[in-house]
C-alpha atoms as a PDB file:
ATOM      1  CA  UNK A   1     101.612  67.078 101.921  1.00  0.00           C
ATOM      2  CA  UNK A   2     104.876  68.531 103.505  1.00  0.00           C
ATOM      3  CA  UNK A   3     106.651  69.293 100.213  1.00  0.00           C
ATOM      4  CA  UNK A   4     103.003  71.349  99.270  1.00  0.00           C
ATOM      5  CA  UNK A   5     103.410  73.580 102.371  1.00  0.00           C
ATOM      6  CA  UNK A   6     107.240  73.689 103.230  1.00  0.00           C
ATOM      7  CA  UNK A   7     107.701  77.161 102.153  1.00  0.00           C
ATOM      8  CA  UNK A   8     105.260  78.143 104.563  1.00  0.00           C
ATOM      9  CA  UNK A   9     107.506  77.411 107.467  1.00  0.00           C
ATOM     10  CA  UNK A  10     109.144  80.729 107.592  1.00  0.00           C
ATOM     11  CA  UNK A  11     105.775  82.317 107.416  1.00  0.00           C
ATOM     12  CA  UNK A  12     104.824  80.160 110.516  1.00  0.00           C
ATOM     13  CA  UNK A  13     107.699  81.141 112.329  1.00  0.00           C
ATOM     14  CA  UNK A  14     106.988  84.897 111.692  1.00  0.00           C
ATOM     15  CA  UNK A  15     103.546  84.467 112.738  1.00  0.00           C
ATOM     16  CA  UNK A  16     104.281  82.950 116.089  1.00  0.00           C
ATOM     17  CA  UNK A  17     107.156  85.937 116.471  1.00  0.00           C
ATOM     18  CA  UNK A  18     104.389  88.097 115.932  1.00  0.00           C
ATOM     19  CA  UNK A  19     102.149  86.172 118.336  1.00  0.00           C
ATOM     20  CA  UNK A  20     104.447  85.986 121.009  1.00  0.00           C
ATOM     21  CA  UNK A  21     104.773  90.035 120.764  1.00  0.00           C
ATOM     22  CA  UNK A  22     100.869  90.430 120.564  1.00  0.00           C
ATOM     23  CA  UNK A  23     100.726  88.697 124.056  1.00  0.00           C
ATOM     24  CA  UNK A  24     103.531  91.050 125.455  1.00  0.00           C
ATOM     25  CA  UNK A  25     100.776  93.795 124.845  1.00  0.00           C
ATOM     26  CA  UNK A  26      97.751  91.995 125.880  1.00  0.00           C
ATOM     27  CA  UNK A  27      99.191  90.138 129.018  1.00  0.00           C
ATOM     28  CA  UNK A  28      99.164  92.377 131.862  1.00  0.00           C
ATOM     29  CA  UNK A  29     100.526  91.216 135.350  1.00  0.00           C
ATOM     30  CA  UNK A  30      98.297  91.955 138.545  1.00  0.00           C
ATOM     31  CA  UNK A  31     100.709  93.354 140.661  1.00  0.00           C
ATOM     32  CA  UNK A  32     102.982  95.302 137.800  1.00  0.00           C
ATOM     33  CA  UNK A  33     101.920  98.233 135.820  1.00  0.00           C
ATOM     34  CA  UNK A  34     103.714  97.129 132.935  1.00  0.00           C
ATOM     35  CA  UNK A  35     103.168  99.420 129.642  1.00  0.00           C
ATOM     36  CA  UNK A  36     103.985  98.304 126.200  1.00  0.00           C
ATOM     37  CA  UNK A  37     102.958  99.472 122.872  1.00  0.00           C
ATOM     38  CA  UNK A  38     103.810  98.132 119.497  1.00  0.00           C
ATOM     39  CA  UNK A  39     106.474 100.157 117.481  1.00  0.00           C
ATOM     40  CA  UNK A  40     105.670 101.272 113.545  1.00  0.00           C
ATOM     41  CA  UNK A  41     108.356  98.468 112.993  1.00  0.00           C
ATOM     42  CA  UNK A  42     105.713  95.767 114.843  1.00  0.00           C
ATOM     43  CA  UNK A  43     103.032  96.908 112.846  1.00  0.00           C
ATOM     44  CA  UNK A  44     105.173  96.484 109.472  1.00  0.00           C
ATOM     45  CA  UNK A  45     105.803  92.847 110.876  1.00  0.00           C
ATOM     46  CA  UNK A  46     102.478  92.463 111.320  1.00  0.00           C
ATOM     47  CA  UNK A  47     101.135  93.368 108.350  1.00  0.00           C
ATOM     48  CA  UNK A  48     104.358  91.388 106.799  1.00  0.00           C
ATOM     49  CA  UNK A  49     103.137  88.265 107.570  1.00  0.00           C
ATOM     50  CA  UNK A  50      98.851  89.048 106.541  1.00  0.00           C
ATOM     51  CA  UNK A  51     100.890  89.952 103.347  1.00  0.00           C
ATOM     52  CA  UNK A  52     102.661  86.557 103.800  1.00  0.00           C
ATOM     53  CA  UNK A  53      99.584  84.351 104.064  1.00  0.00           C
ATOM     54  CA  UNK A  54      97.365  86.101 101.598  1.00  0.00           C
ATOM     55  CA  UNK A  55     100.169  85.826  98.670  1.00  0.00           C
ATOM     56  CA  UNK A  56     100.770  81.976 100.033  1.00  0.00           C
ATOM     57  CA  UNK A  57      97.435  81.366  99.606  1.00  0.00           C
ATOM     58  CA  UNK A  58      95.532  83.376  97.303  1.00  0.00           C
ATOM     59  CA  UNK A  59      98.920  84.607  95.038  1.00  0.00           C
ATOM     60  CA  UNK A  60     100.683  81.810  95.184  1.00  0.00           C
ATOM     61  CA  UNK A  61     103.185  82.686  92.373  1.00  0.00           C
ATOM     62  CA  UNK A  62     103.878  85.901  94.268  1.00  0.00           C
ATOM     63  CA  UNK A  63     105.168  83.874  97.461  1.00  0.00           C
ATOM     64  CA  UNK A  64     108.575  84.571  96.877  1.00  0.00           C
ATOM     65  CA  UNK A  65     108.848  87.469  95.974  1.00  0.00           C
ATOM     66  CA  UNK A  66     106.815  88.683  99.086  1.00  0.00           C
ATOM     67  CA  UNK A  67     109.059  86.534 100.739  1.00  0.00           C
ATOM     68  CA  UNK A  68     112.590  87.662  99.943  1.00  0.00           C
ATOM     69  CA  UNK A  69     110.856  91.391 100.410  1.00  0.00           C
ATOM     70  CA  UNK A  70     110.137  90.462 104.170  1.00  0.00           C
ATOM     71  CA  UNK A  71     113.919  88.804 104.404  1.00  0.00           C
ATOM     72  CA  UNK A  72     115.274  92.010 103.388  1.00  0.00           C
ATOM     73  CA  UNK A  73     113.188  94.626 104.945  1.00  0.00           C
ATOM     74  CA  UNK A  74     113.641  92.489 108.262  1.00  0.00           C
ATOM     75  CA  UNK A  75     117.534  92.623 108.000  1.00  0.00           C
ATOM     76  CA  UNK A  76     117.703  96.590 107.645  1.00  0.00           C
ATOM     77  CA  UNK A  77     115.323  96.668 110.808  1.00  0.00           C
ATOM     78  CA  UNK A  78     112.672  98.326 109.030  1.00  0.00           C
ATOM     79  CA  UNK A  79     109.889  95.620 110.251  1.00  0.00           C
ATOM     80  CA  UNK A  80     110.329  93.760 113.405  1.00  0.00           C
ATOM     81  CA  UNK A  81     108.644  90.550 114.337  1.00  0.00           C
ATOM     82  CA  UNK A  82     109.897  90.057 118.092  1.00  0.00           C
ATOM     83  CA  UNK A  83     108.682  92.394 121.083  1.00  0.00           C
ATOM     84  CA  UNK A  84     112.389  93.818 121.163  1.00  0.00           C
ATOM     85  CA  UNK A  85     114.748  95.097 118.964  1.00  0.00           C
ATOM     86  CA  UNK A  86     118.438  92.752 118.509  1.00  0.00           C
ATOM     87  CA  UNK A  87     120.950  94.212 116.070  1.00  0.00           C
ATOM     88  CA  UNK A  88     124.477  94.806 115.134  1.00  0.00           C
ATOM     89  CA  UNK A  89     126.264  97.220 112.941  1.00  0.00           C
ATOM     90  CA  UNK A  90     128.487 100.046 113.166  1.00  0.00           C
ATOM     91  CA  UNK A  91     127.820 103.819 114.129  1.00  0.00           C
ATOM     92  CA  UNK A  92     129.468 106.966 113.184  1.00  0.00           C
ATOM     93  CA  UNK A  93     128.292 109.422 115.380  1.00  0.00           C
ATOM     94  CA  UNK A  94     124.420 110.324 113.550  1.00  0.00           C
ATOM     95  CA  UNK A  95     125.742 107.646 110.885  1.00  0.00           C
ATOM     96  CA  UNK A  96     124.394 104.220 111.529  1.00  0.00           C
ATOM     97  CA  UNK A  97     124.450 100.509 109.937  1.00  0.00           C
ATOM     98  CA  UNK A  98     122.504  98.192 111.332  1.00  0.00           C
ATOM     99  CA  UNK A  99     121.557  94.867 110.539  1.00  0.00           C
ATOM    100  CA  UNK A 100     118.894  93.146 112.345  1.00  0.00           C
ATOM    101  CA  UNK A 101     119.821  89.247 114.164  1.00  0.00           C
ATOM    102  CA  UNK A 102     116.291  88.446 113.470  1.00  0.00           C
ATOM    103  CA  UNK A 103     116.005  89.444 109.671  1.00  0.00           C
ATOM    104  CA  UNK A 104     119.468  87.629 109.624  1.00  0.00           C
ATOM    105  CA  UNK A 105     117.973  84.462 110.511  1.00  0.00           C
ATOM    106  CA  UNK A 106     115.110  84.648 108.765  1.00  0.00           C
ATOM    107  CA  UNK A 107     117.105  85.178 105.433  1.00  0.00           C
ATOM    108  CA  UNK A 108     119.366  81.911 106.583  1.00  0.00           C
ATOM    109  CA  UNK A 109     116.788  80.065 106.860  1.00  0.00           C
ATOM    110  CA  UNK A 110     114.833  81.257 103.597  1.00  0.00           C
ATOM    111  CA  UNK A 111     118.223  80.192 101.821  1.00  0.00           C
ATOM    112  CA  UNK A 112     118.411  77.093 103.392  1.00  0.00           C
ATOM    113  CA  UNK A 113     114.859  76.530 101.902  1.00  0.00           C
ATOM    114  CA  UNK A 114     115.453  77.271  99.016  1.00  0.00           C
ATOM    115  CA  UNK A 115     119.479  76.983  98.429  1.00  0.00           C
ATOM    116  CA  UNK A 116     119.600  75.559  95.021  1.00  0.00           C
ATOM    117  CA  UNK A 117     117.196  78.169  92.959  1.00  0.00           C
ATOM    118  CA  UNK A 118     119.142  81.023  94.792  1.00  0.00           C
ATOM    119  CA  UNK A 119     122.422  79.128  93.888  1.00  0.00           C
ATOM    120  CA  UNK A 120     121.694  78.966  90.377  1.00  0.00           C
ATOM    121  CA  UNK A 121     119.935  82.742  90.207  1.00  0.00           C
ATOM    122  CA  UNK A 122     123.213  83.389  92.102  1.00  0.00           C
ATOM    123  CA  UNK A 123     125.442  82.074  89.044  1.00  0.00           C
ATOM    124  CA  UNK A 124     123.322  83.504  86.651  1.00  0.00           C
ATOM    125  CA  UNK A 125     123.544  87.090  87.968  1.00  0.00           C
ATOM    126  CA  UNK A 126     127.294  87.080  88.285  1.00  0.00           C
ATOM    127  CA  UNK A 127     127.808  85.342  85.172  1.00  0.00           C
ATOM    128  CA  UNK A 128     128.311  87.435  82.122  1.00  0.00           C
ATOM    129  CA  UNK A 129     126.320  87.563  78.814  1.00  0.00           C
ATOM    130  CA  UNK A 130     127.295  86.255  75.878  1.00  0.00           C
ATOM    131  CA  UNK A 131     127.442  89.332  74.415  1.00  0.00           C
ATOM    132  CA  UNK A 132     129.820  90.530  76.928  1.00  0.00           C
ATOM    133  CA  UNK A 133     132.018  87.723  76.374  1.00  0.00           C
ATOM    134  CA  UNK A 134     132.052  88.232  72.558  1.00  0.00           C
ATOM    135  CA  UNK A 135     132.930  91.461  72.775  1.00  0.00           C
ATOM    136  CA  UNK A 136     135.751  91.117  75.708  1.00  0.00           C
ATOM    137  CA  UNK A 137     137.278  88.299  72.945  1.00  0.00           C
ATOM    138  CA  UNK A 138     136.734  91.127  69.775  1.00  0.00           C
ATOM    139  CA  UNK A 139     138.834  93.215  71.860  1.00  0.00           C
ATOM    140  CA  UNK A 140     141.378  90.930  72.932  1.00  0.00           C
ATOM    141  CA  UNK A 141     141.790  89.812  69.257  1.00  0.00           C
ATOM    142  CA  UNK A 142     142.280  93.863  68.467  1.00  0.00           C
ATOM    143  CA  UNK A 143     144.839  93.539  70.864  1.00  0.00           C
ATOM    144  CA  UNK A 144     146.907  90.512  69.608  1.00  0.00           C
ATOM    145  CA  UNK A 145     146.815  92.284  65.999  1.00  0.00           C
ATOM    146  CA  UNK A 146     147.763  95.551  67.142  1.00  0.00           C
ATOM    147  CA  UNK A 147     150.633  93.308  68.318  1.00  0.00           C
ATOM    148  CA  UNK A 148     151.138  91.608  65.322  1.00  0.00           C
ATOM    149  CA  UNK A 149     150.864  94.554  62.756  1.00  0.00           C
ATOM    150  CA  UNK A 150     154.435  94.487  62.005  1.00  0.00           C
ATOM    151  CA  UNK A 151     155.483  90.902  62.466  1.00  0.00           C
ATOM    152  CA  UNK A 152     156.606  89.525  58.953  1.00  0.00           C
ATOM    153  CA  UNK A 153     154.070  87.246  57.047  1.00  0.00           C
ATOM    154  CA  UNK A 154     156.313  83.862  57.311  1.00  0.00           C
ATOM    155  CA  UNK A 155     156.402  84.642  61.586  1.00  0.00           C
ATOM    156  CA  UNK A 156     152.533  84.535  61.297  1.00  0.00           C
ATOM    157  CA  UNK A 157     152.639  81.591  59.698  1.00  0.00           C
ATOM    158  CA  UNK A 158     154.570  79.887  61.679  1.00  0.00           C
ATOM    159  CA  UNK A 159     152.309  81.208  64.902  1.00  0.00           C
ATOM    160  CA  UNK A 160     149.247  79.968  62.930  1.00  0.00           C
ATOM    161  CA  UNK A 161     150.965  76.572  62.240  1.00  0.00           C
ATOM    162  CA  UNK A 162     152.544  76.006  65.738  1.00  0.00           C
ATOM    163  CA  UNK A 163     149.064  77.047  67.487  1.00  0.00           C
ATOM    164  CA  UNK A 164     150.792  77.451  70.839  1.00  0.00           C
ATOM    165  CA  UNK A 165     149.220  80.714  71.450  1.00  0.00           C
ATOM    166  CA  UNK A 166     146.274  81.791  72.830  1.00  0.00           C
ATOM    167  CA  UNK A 167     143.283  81.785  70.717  1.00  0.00           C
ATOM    168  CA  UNK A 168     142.397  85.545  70.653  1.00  0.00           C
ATOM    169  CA  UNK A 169     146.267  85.511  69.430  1.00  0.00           C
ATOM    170  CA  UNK A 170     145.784  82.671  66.989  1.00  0.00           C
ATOM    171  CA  UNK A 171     142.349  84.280  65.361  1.00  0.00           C
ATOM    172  CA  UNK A 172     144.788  87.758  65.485  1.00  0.00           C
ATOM    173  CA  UNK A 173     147.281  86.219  63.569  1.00  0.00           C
ATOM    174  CA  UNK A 174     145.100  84.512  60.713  1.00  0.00           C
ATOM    175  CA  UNK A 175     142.737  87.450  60.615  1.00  0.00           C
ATOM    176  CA  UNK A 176     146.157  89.783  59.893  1.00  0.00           C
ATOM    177  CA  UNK A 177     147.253  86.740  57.344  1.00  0.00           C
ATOM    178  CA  UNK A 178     143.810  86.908  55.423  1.00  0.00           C
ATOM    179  CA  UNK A 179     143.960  90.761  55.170  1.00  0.00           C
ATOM    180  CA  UNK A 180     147.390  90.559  53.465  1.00  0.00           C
ATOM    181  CA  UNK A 181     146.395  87.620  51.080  1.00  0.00           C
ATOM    182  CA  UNK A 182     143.674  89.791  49.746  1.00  0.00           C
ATOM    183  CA  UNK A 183     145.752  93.102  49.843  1.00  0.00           C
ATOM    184  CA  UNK A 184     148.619  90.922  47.985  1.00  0.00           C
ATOM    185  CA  UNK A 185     145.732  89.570  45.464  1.00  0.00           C
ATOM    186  CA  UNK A 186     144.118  93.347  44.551  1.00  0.00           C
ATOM    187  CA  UNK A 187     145.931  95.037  41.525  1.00  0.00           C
END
């Protein structure tokens, strides 16, 4: 039953944020006039978190994705879940960054939820394709027989035979040896 409804515990969370700054606008005190309205930002958080619950329950394979939407959108301030606003960055006169302590935390603790899928999406975004690798290898093998273009047959030989080299070098050297065998065989 946990393990069903864990990821829901950063959508609990946000809802009782969002709670907590509902009462901030319904509470009034008796002998205060105290005035508070909800910012376009409180309003995004608000309607962050219906999004939230209806994709949790009705779309569930959309979760996720809603989720990591609400992370990020939280962390560049543009929806707010608290009655005030907390955030760091830097400012350059009209030029600000700022990154909001409350979409921070929210996307530490989405990680922590789910650390090994984002690991592994992680690794497979930085890692490269294998086409990329075959073609970085193609053009380190150009390389080693631009290299070896005027190297004598018997010194590729002797590279091929003492395979000490790299292999880029060692497929250089045999590809140049093959090309000569056959240019050596043609009449």
């Amino acid at each position: 039953m946990l393990t069903r409804y864990r990821p829901l515990i950063p959508t609990l969370i946000l809802l009782l944020a969002c709670l907590g700054t509902l009462l901030n606008v319904l509470v009034t005190f008796p002998a205060e006039d105290y005035r508070y309205a909800l910012t376009a930002q409180q309003y995004g958080g608000l309607a962050a978190v219906a999004a939230l619950l209806a994709s949790f329950f009705w779309l569930r394979r959309y979760y996720k994705h809603v989720l990591v939407a609400c992370c990020l959108l939280a962390l560049f301030s543009l929806i707010s879940f608290l009655p005030g606003q907390f955030s760091i960055g830097l400012g350059f006169d009209e030029l600000r960054f700022m990154l909001s302590i409350e979409g921070l935390l929210l996307s530490l603790l989405v990680y922590g939820l789910y650390r090994q899928r984002a690991n592994a999406w992680l690794a497979a975004a930085i890692r490269p394709s294998e086409q990329k690798i075959a073609q970085a290898y193609r053009a380190e093998v150009a390389e080693f027989s631009a290299r070896f273009e005027r190297k004598p047959t018997e010194e590729l030989q002797q590279i091929v035979a003492a395979r000490k080299l790299v292999p880029a070098a060692l497929a250089a050297a045999q590809q140049l040896l093959r090309e000569r065998q056959s240019a050596t065989e043609r009449p």
